[in-house]
Protein backbone atom coordinates (compact mmCIF):
# COMPACT_ATOMS: atom_id res chain seq x y z
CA UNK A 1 120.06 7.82 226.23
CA UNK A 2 119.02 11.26 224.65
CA UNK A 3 122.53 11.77 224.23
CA UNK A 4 123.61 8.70 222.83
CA UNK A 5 120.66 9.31 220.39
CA UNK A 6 122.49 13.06 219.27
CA UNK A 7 125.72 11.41 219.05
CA UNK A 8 124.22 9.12 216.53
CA UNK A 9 122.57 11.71 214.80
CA UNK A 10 125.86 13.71 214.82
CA UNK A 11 127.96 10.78 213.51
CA UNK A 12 124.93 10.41 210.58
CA UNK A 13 125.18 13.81 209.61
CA UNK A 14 128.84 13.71 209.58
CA UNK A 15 128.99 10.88 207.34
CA UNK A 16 126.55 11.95 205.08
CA UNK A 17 127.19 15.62 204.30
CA UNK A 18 129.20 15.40 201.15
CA UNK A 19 128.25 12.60 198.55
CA UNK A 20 131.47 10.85 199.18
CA UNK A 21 130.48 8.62 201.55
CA UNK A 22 127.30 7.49 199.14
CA UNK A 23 129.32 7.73 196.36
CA UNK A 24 131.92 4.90 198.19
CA UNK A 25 129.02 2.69 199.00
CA UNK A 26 127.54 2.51 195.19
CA UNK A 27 130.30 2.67 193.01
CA UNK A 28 131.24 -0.87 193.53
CA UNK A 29 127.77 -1.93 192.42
CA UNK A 30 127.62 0.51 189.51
CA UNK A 31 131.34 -0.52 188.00
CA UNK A 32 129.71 -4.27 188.29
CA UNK A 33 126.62 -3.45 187.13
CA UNK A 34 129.10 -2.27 183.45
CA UNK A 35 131.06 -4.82 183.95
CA UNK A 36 128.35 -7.46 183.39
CA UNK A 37 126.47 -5.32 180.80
CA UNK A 38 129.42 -4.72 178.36
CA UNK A 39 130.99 -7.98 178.87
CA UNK A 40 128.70 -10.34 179.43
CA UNK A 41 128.07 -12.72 182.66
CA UNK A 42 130.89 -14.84 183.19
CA UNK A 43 129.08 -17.71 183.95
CA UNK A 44 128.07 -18.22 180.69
CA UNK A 45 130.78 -20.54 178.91
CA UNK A 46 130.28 -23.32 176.91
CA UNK A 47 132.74 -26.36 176.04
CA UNK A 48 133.92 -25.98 172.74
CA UNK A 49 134.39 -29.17 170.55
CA UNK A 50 136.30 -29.09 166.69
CA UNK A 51 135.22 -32.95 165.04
CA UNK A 52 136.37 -34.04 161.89
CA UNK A 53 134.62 -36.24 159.17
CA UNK A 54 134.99 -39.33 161.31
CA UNK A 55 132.25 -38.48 163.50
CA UNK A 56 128.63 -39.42 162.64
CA UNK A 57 125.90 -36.96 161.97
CA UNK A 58 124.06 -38.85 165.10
CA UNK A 59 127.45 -38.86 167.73
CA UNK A 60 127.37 -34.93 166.43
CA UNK A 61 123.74 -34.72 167.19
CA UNK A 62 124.44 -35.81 170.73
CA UNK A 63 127.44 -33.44 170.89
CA UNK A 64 125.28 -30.42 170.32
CA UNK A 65 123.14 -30.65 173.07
CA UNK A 66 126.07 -30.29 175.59
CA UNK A 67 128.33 -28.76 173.34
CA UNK A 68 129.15 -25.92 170.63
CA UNK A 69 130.66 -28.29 167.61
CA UNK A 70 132.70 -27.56 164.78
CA UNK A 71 132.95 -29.86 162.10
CA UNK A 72 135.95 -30.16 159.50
CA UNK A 73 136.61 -32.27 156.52
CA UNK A 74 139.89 -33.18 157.03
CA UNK A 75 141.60 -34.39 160.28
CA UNK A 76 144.57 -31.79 159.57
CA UNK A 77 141.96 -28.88 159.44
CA UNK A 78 140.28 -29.87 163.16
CA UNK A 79 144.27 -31.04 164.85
CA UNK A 80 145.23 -27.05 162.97
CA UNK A 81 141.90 -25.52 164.88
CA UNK A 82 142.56 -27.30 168.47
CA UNK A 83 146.62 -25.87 167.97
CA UNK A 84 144.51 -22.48 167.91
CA UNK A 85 145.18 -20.03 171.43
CA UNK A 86 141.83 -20.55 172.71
CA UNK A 87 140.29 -23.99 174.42
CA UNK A 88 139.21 -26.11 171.52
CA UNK A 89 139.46 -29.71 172.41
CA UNK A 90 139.18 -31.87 168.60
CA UNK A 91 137.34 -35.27 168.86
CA UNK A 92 137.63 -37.99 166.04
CA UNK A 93 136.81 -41.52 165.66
CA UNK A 94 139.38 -44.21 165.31
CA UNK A 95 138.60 -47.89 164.81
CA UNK A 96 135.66 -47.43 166.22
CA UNK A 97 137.14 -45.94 169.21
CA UNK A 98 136.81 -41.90 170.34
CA UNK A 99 139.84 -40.23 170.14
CA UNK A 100 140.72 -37.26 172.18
CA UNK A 101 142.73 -34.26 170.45
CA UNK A 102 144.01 -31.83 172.59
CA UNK A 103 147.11 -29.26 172.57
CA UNK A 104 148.83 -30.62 175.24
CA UNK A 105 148.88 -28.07 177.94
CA UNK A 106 145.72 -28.77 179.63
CA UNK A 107 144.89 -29.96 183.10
CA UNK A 108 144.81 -33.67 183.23
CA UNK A 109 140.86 -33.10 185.28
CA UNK A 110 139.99 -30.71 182.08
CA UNK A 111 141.06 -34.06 179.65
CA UNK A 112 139.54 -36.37 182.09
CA UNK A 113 136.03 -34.18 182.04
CA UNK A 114 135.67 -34.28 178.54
CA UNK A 115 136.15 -37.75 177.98
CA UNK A 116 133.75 -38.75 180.29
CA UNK A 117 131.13 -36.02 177.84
């Protein structure tokens, strides 16, 4: 037993001798650690909505509290903004039906998701 105990030890004092072995263990934790502090937790995302004058002040109301809205006078302004790179999805009234304006390459689950919203 004693000298499984020194081989231990041994091992130990192998391992630790230069700061390599520490250095291996923490960097992982410290490039995260960066990572979340210049660019923000990833978690945090938001759906993204781009209405046009169709939409009442109270259907925006309700929008905002599960959404960041964008409103725009014109129907050609909010169609322009969802054509944009990023994930805009436009919503405008019709007939008193809610229209769905998307750009056409999304997931059929991410079109499906926001009409149930």
């Amino acid at each position: 037993m004693k000298a499984f105990l020194a081989s231990i030890r041994r091992e130990f004092a192998l391992i630790f001798r230069n700061g390599i072995t520490i250095f291996m263990v923490t960097a992982p934790a410290i490039l995260a650690l960066v990572f979340i502090l210049v660019f923000g937790a990833v978690n945090h995302s938001t759906l993204q909505l781009a209405i046009d004058s169709s939409v009442s002040a109270a259907e925006e109301e309700k929008l905002l509290l599960v959404a960041d809205v964008q409103r725009y006078d014109k129907t050609a302004d909010m169609e322009a903004r969802v054509r944009e790179t990023d994930a805009v999805v436009g919503v405008a009234v019709e007939n008193g039906r809610t229209r769905i304006v998307a750009e056409g390459n999304e997931d059929k689950a991410f079109i499906a998701g926001v009409q149930a919203i």
